[in-house]
PDB file of N, CA and C in Angstrom:
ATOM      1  N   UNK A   1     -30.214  39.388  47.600  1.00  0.00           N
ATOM      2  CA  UNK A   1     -30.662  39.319  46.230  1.00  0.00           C
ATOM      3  C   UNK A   1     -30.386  37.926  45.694  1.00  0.00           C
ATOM      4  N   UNK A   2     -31.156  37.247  45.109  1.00  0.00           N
ATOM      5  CA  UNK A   2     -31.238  35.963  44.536  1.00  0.00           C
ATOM      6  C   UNK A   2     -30.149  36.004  43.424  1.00  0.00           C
ATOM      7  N   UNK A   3     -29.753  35.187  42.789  1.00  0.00           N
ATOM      8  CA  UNK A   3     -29.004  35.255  41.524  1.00  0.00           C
ATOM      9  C   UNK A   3     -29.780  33.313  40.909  1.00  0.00           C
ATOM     10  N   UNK A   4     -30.067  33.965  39.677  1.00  0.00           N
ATOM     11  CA  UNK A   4     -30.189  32.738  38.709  1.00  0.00           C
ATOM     12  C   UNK A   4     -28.956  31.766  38.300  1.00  0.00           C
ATOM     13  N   UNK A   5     -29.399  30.543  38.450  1.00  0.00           N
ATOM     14  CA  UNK A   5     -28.298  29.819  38.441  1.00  0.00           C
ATOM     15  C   UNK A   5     -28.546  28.246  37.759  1.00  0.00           C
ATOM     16  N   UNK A   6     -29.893  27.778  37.235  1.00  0.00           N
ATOM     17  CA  UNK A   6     -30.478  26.794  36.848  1.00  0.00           C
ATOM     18  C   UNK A   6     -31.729  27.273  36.293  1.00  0.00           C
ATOM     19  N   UNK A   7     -31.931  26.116  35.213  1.00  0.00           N
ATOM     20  CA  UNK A   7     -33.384  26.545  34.189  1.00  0.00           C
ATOM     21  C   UNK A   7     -33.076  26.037  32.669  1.00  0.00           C
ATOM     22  N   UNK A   8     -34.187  26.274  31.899  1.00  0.00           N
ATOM     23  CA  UNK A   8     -33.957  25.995  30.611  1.00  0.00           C
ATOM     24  C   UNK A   8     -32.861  26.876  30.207  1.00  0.00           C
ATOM     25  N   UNK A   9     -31.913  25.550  29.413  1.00  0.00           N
ATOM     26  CA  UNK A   9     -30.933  25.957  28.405  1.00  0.00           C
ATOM     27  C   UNK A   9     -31.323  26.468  26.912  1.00  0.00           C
ATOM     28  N   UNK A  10     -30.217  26.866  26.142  1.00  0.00           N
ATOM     29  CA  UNK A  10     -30.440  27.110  24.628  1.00  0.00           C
ATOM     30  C   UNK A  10     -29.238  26.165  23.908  1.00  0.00           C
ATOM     31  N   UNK A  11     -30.064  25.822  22.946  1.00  0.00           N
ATOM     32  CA  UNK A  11     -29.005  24.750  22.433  1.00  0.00           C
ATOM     33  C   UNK A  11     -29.067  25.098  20.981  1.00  0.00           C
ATOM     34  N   UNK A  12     -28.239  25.040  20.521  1.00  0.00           N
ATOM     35  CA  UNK A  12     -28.024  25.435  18.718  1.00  0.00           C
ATOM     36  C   UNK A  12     -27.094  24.345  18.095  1.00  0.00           C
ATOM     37  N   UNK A  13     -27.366  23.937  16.931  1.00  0.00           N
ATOM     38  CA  UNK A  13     -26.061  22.956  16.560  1.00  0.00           C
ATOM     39  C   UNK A  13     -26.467  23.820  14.872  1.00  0.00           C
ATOM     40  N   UNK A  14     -25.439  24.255  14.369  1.00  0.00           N
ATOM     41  CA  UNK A  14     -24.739  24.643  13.304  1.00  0.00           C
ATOM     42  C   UNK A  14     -25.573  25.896  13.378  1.00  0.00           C
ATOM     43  N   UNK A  15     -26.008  26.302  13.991  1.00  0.00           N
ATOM     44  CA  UNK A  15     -27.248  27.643  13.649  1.00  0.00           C
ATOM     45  C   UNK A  15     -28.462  27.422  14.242  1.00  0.00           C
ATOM     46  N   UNK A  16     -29.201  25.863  13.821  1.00  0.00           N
ATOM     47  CA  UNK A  16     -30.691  25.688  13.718  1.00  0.00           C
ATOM     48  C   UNK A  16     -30.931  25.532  15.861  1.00  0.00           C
ATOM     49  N   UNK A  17     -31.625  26.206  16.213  1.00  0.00           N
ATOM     50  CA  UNK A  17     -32.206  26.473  17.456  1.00  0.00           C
ATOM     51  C   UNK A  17     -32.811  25.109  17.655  1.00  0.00           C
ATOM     52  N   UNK A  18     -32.556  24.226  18.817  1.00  0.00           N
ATOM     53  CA  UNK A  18     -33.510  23.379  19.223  1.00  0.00           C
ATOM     54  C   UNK A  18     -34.342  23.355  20.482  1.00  0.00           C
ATOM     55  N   UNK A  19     -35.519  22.990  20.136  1.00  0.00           N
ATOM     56  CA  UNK A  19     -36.684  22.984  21.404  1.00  0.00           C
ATOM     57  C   UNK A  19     -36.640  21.848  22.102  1.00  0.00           C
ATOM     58  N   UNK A  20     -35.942  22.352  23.552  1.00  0.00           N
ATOM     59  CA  UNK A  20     -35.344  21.361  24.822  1.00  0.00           C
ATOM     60  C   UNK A  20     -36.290  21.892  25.810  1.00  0.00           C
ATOM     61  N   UNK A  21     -36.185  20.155  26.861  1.00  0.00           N
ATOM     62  CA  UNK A  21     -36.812  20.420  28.015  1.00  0.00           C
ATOM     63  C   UNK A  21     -35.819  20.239  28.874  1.00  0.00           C
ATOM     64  N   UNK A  22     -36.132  20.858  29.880  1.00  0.00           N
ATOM     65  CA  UNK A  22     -35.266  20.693  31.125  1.00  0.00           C
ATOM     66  C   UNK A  22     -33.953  21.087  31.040  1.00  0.00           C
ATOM     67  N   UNK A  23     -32.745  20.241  31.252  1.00  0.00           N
ATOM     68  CA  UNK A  23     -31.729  21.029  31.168  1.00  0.00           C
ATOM     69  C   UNK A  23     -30.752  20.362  30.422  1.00  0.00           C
ATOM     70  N   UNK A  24     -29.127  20.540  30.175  1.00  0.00           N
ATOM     71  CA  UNK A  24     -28.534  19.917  29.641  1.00  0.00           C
ATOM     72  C   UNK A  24     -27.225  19.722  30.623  1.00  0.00           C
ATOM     73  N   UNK A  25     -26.297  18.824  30.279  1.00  0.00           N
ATOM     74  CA  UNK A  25     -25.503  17.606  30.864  1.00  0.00           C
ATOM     75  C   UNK A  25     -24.386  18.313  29.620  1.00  0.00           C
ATOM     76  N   UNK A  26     -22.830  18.887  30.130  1.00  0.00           N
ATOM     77  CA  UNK A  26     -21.666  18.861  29.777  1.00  0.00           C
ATOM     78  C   UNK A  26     -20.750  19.166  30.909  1.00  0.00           C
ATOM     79  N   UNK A  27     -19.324  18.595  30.436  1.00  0.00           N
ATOM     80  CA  UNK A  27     -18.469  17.715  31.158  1.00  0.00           C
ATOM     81  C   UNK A  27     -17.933  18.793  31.742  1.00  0.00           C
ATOM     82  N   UNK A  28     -17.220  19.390  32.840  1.00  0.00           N
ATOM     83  CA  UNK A  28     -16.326  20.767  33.369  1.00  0.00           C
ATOM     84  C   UNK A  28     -15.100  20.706  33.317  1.00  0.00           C
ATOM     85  N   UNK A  29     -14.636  19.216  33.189  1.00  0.00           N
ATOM     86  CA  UNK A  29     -12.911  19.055  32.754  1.00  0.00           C
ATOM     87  C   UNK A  29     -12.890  18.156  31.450  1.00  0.00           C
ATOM     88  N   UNK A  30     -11.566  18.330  30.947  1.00  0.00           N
ATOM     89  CA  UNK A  30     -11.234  17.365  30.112  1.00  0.00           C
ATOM     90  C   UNK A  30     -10.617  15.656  30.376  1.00  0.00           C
ATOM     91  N   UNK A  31     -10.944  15.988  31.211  1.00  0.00           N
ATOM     92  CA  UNK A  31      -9.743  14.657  32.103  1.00  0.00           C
ATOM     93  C   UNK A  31     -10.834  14.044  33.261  1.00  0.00           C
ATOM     94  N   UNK A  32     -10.926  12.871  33.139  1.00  0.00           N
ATOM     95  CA  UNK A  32     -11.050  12.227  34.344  1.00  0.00           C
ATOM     96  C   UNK A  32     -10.157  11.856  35.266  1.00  0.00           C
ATOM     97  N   UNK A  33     -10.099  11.922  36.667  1.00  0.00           N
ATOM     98  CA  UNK A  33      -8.937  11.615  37.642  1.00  0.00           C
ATOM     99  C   UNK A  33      -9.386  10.755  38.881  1.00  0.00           C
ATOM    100  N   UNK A  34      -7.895  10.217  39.083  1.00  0.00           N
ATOM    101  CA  UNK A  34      -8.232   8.963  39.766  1.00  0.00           C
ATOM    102  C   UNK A  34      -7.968   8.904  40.861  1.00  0.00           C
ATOM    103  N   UNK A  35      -7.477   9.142  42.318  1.00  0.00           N
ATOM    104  CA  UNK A  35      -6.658   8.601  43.483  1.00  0.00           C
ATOM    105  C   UNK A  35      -5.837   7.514  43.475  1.00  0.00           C
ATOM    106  N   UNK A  36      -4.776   7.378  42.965  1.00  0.00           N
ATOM    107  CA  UNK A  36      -3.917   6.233  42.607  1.00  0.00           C
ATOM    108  C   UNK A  36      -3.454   5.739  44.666  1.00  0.00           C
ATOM    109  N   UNK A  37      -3.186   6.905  45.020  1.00  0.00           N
ATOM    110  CA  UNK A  37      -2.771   6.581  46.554  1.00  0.00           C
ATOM    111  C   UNK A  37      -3.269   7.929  47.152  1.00  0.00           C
ATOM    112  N   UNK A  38      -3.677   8.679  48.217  1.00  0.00           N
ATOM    113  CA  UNK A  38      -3.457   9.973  48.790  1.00  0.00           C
ATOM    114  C   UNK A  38      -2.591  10.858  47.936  1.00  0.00           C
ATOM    115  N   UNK A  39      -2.689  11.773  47.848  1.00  0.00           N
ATOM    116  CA  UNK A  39      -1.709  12.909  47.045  1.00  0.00           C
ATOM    117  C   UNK A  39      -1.505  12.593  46.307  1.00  0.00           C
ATOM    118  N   UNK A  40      -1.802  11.673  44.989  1.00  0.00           N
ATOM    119  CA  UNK A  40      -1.458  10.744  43.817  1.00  0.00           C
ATOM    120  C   UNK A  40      -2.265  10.342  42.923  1.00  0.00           C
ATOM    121  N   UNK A  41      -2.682  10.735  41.851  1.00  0.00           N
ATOM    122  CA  UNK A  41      -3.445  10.585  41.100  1.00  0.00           C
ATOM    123  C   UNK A  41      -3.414  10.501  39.441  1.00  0.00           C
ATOM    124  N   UNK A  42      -3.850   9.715  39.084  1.00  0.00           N
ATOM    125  CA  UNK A  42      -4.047   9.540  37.466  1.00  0.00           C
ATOM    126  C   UNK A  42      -5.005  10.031  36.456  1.00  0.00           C
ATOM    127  N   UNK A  43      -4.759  10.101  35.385  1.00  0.00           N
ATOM    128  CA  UNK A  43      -6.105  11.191  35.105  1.00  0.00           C
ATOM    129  C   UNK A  43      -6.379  10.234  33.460  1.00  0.00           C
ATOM    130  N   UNK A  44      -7.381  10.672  32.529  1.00  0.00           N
ATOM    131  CA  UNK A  44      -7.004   9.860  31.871  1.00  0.00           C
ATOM    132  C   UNK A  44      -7.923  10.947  30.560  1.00  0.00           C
ATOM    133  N   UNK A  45      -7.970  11.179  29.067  1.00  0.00           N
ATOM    134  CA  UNK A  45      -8.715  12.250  28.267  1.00  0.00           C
ATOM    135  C   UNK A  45     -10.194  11.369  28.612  1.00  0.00           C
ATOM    136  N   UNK A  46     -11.049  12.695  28.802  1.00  0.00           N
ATOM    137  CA  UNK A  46     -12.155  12.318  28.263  1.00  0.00           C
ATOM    138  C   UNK A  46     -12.841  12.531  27.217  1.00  0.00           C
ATOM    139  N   UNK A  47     -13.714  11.759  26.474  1.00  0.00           N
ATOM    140  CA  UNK A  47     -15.015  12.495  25.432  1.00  0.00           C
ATOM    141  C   UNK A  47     -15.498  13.803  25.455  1.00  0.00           C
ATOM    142  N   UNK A  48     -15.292  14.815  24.762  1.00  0.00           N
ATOM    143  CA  UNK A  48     -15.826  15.974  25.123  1.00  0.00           C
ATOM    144  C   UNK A  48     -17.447  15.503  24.966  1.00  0.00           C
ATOM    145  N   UNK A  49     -18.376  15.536  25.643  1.00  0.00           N
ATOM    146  CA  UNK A  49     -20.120  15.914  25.294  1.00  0.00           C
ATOM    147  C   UNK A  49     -20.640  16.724  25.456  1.00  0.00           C
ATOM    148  N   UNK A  50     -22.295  16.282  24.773  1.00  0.00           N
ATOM    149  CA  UNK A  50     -23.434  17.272  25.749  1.00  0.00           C
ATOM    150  C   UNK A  50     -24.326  16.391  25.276  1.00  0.00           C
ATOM    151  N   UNK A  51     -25.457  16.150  26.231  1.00  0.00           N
ATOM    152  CA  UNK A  51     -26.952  15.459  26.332  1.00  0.00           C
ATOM    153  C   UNK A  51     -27.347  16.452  26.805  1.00  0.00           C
ATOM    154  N   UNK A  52     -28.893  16.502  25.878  1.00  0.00           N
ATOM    155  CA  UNK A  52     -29.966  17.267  26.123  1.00  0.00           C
ATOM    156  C   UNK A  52     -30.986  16.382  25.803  1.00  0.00           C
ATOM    157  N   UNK A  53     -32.109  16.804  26.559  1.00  0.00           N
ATOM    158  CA  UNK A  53     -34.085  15.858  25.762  1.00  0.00           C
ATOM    159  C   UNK A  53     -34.155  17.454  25.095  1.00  0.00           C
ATOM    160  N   UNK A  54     -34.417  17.119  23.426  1.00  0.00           N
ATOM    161  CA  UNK A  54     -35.182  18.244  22.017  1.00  0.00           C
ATOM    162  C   UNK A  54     -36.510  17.216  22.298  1.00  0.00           C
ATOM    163  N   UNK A  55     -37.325  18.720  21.285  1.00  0.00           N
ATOM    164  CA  UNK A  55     -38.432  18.518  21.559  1.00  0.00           C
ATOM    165  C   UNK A  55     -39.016  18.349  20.231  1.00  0.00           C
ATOM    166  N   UNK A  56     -39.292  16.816  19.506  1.00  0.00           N
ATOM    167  CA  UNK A  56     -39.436  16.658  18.027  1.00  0.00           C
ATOM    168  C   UNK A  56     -40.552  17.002  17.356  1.00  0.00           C
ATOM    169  N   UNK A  57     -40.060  18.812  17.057  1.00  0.00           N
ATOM    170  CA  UNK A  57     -41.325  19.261  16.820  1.00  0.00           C
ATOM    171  C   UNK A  57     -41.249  19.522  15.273  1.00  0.00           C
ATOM    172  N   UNK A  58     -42.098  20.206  14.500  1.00  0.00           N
ATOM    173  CA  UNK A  58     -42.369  20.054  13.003  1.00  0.00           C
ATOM    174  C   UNK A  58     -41.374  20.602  12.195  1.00  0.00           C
ATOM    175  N   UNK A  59     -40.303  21.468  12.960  1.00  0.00           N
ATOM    176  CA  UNK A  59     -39.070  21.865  12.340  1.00  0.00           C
ATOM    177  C   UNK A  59     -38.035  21.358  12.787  1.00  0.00           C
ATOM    178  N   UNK A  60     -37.827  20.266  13.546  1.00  0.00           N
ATOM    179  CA  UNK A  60     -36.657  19.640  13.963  1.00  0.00           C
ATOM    180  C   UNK A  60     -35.616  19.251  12.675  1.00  0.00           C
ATOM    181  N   UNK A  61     -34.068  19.348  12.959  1.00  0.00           N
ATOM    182  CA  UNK A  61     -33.389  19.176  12.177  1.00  0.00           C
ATOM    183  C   UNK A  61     -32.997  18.106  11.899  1.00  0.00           C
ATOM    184  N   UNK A  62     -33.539  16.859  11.328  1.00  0.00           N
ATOM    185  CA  UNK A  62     -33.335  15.708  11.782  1.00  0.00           C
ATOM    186  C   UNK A  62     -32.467  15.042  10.965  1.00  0.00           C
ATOM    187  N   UNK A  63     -32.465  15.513   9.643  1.00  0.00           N
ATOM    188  CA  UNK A  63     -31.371  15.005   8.831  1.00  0.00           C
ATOM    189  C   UNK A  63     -29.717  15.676   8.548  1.00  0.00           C
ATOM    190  N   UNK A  64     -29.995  17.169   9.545  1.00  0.00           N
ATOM    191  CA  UNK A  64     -28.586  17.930  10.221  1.00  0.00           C
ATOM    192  C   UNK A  64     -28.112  17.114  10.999  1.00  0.00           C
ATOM    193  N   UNK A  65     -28.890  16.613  11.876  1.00  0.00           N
ATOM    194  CA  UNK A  65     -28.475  15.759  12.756  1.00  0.00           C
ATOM    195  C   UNK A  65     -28.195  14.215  12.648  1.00  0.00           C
ATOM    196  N   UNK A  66     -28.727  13.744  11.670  1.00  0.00           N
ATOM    197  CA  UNK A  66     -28.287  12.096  11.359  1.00  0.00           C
ATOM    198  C   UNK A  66     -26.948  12.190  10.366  1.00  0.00           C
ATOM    199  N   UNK A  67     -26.685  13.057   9.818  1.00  0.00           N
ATOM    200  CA  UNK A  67     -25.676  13.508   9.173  1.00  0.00           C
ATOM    201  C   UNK A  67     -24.679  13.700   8.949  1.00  0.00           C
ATOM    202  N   UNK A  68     -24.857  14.889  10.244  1.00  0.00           N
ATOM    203  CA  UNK A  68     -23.537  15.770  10.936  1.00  0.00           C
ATOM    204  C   UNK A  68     -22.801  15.060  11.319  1.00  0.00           C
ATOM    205  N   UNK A  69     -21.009  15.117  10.828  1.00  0.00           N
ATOM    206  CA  UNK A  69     -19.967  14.410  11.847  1.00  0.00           C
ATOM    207  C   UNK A  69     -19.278  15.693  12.232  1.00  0.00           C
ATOM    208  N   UNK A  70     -19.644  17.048  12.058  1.00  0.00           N
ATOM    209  CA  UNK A  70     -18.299  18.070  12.000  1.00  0.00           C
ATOM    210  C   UNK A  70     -18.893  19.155  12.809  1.00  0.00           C
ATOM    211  N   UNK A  71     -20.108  19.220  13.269  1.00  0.00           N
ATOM    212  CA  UNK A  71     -21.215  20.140  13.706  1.00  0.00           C
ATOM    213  C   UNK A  71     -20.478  20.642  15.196  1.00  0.00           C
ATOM    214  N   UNK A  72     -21.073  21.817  14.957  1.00  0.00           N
ATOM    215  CA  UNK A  72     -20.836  23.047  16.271  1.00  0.00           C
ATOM    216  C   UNK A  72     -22.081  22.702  17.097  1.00  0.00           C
ATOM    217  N   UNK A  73     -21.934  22.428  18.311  1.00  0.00           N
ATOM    218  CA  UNK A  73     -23.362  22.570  19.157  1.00  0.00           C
ATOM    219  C   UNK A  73     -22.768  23.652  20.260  1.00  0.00           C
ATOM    220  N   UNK A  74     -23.653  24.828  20.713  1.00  0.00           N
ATOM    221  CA  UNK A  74     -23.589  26.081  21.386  1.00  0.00           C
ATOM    222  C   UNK A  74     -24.570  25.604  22.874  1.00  0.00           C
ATOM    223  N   UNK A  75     -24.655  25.565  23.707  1.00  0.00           N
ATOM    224  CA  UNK A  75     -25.398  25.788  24.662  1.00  0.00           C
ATOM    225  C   UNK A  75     -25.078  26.696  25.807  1.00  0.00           C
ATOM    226  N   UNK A  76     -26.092  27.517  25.501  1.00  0.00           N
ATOM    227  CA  UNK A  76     -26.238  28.535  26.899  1.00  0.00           C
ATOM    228  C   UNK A  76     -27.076  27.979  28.428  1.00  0.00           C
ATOM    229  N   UNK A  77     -26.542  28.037  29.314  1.00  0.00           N
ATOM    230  CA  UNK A  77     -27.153  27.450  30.882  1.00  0.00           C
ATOM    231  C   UNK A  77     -27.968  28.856  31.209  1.00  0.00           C
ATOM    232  N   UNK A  78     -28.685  28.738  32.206  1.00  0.00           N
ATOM    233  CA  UNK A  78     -29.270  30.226  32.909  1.00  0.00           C
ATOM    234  C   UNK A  78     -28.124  30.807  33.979  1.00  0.00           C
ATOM    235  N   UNK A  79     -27.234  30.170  33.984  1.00  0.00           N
ATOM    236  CA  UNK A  79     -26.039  30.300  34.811  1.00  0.00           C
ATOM    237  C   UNK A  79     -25.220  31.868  33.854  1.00  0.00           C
ATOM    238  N   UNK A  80     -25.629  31.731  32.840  1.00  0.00           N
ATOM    239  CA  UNK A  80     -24.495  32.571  31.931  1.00  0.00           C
ATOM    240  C   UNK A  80     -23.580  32.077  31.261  1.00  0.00           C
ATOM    241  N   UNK A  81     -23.475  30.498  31.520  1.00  0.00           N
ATOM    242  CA  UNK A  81     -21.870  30.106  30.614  1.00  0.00           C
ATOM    243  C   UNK A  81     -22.663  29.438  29.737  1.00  0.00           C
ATOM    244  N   UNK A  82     -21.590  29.323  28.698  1.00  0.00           N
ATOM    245  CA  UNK A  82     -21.949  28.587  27.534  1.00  0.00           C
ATOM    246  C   UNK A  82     -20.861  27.594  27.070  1.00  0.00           C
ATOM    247  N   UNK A  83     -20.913  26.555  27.189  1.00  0.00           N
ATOM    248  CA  UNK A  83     -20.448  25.334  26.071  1.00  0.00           C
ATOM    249  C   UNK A  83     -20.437  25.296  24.727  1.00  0.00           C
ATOM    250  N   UNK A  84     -19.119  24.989  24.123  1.00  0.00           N
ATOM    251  CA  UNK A  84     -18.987  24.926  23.023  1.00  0.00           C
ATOM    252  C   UNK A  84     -18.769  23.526  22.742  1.00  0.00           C
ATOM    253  N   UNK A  85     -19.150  22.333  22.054  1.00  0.00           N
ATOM    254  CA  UNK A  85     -18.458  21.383  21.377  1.00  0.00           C
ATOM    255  C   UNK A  85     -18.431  21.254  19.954  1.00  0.00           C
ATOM    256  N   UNK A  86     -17.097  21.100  19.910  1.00  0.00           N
ATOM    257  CA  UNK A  86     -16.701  21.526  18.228  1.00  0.00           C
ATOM    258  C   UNK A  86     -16.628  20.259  17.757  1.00  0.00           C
ATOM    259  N   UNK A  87     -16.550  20.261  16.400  1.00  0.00           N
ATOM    260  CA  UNK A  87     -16.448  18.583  15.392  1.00  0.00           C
ATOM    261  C   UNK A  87     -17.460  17.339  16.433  1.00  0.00           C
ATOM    262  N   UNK A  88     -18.302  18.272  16.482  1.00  0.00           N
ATOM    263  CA  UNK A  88     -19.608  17.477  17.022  1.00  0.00           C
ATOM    264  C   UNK A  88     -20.298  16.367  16.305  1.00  0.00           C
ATOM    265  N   UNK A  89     -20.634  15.123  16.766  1.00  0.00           N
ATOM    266  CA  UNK A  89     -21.702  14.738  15.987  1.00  0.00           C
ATOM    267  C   UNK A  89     -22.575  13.679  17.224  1.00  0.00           C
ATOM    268  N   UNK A  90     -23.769  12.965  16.327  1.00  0.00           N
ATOM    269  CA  UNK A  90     -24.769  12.099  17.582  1.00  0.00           C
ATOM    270  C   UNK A  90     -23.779  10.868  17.541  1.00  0.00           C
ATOM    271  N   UNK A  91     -24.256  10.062  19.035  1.00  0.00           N
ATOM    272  CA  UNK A  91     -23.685   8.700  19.441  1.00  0.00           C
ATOM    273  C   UNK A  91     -25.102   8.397  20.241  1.00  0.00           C
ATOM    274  N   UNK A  92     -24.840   6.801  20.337  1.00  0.00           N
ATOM    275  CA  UNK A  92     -25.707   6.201  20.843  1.00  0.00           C
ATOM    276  C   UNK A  92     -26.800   5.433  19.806  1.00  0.00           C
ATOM    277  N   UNK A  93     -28.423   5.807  20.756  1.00  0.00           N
ATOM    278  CA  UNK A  93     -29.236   5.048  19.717  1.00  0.00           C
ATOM    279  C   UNK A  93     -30.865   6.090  19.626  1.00  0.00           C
ATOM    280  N   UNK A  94     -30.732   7.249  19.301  1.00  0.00           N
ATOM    281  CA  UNK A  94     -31.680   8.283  19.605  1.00  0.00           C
ATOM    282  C   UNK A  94     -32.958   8.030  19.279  1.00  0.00           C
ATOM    283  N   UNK A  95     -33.459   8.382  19.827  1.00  0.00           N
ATOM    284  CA  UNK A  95     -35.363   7.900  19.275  1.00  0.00           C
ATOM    285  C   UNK A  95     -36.375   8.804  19.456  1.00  0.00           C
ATOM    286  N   UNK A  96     -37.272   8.770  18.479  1.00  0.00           N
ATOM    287  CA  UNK A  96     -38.190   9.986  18.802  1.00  0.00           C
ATOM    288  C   UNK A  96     -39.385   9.345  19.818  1.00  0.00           C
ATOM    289  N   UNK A  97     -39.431   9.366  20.863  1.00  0.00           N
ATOM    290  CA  UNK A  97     -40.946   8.776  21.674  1.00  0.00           C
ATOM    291  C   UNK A  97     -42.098   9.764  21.418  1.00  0.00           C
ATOM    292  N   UNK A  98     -42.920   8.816  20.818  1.00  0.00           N
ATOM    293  CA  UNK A  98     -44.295   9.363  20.563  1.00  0.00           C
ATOM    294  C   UNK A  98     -45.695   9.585  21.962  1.00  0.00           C
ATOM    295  N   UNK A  99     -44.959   9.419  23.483  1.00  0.00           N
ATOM    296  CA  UNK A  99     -45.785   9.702  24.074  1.00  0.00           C
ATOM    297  C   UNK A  99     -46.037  11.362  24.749  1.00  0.00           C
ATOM    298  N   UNK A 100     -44.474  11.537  24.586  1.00  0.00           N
ATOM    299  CA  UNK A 100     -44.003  12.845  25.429  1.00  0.00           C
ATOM    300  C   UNK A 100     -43.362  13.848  24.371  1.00  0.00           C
ATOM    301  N   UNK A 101     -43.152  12.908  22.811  1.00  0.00           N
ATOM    302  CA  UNK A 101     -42.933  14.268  21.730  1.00  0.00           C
ATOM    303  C   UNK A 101     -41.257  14.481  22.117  1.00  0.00           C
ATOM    304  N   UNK A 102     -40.587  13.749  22.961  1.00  0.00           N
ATOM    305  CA  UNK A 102     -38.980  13.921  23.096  1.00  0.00           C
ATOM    306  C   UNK A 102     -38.145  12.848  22.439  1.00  0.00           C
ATOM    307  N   UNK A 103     -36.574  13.408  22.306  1.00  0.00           N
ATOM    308  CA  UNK A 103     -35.706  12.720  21.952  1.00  0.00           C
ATOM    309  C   UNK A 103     -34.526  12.739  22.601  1.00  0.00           C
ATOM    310  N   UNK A 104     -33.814  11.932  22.987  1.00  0.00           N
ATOM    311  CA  UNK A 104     -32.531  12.332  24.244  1.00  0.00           C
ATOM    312  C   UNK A 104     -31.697  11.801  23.354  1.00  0.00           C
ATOM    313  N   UNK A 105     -30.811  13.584  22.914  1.00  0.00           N
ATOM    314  CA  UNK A 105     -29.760  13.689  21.746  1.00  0.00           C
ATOM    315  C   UNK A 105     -28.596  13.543  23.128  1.00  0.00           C
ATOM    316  N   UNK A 106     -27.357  12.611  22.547  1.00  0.00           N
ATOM    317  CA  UNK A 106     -26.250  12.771  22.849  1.00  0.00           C
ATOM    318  C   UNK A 106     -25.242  13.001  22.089  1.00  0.00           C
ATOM    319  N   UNK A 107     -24.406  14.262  21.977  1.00  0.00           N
ATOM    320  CA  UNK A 107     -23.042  14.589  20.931  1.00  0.00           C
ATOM    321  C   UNK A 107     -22.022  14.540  21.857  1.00  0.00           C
ATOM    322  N   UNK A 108     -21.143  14.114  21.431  1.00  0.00           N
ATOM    323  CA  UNK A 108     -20.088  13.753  21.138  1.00  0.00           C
ATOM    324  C   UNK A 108     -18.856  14.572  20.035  1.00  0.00           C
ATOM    325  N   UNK A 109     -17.645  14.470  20.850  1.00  0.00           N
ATOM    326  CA  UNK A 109     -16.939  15.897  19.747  1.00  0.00           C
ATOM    327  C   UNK A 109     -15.682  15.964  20.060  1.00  0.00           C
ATOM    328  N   UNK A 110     -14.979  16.718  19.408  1.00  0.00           N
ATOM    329  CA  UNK A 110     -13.294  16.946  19.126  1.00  0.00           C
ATOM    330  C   UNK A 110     -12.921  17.742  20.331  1.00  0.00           C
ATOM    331  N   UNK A 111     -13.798  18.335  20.750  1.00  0.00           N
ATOM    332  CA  UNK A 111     -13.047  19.576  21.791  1.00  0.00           C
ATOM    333  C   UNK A 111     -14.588  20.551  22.253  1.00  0.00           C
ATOM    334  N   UNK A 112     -14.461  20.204  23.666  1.00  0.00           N
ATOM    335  CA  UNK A 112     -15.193  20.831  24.121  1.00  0.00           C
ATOM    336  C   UNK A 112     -14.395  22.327  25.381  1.00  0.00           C
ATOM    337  N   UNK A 113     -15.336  23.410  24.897  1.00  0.00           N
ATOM    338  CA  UNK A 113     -14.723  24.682  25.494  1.00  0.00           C
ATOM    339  C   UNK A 113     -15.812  25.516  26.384  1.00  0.00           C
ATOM    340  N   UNK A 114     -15.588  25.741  27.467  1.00  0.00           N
ATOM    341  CA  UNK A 114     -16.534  26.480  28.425  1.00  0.00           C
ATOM    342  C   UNK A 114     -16.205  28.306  28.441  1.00  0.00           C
ATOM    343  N   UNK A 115     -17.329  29.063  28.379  1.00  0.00           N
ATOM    344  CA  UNK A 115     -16.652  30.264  27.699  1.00  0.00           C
ATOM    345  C   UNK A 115     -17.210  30.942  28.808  1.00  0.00           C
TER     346      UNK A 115
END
């Protein structure tokens, strides 16, 4: 029997549902780690995130989102788990491209939780 394990995600930030393609990008630890020597290693906090491409369509939330420094973003995988990043907000330099109708949102946040 097959089991689903990849596919379109669901992404929500404070409530409002956004229309994504493909899939989304969050981190599985909090820590990056290093090999200092064999058996020895350093680790160091990371950024909690999530990147997704939304799809900037006639209800996009766009001023939730230029806004937001405190925002909840929810994403469900086809895997079954879901990501939480809390005290969310955007980083980077986001843009709406007018050939393909996308925008590649990156948040950024206080604490990210895998449920």
């Amino acid at each position: 029997m097959g089991q689903k394990t990849a596919g379109t995600c669901y992404v929500k930030v404070d409530g409002s549902q956004l229309t994504i393609t493909g899939g989304c990008e969050a981190p599985l630890m909090p820590v990056k780690r290093e090999t200092v020597v064999p058996g020895f290693y350093k680790e160091e906090d990371m950024t909690p995130y999530l990147k997704v491409d939304a799809v900037h369509t006639p209800d996009f939330p766009l001023e939730k989102l230029i806004n937001g420094d405190n925002m909840t973003v929810t994403t469900e995988f086809k895997n079954g788990k879901v990501y939480v990043l809390a005290g969310a907000y955007l980083v980077g330099e986001p843009a709406s491209a007018g050939d393909d109708g996308k925008i590649a949102l990156e948040f950024n946040g206080i604490k990210g939780t895998w449920q």
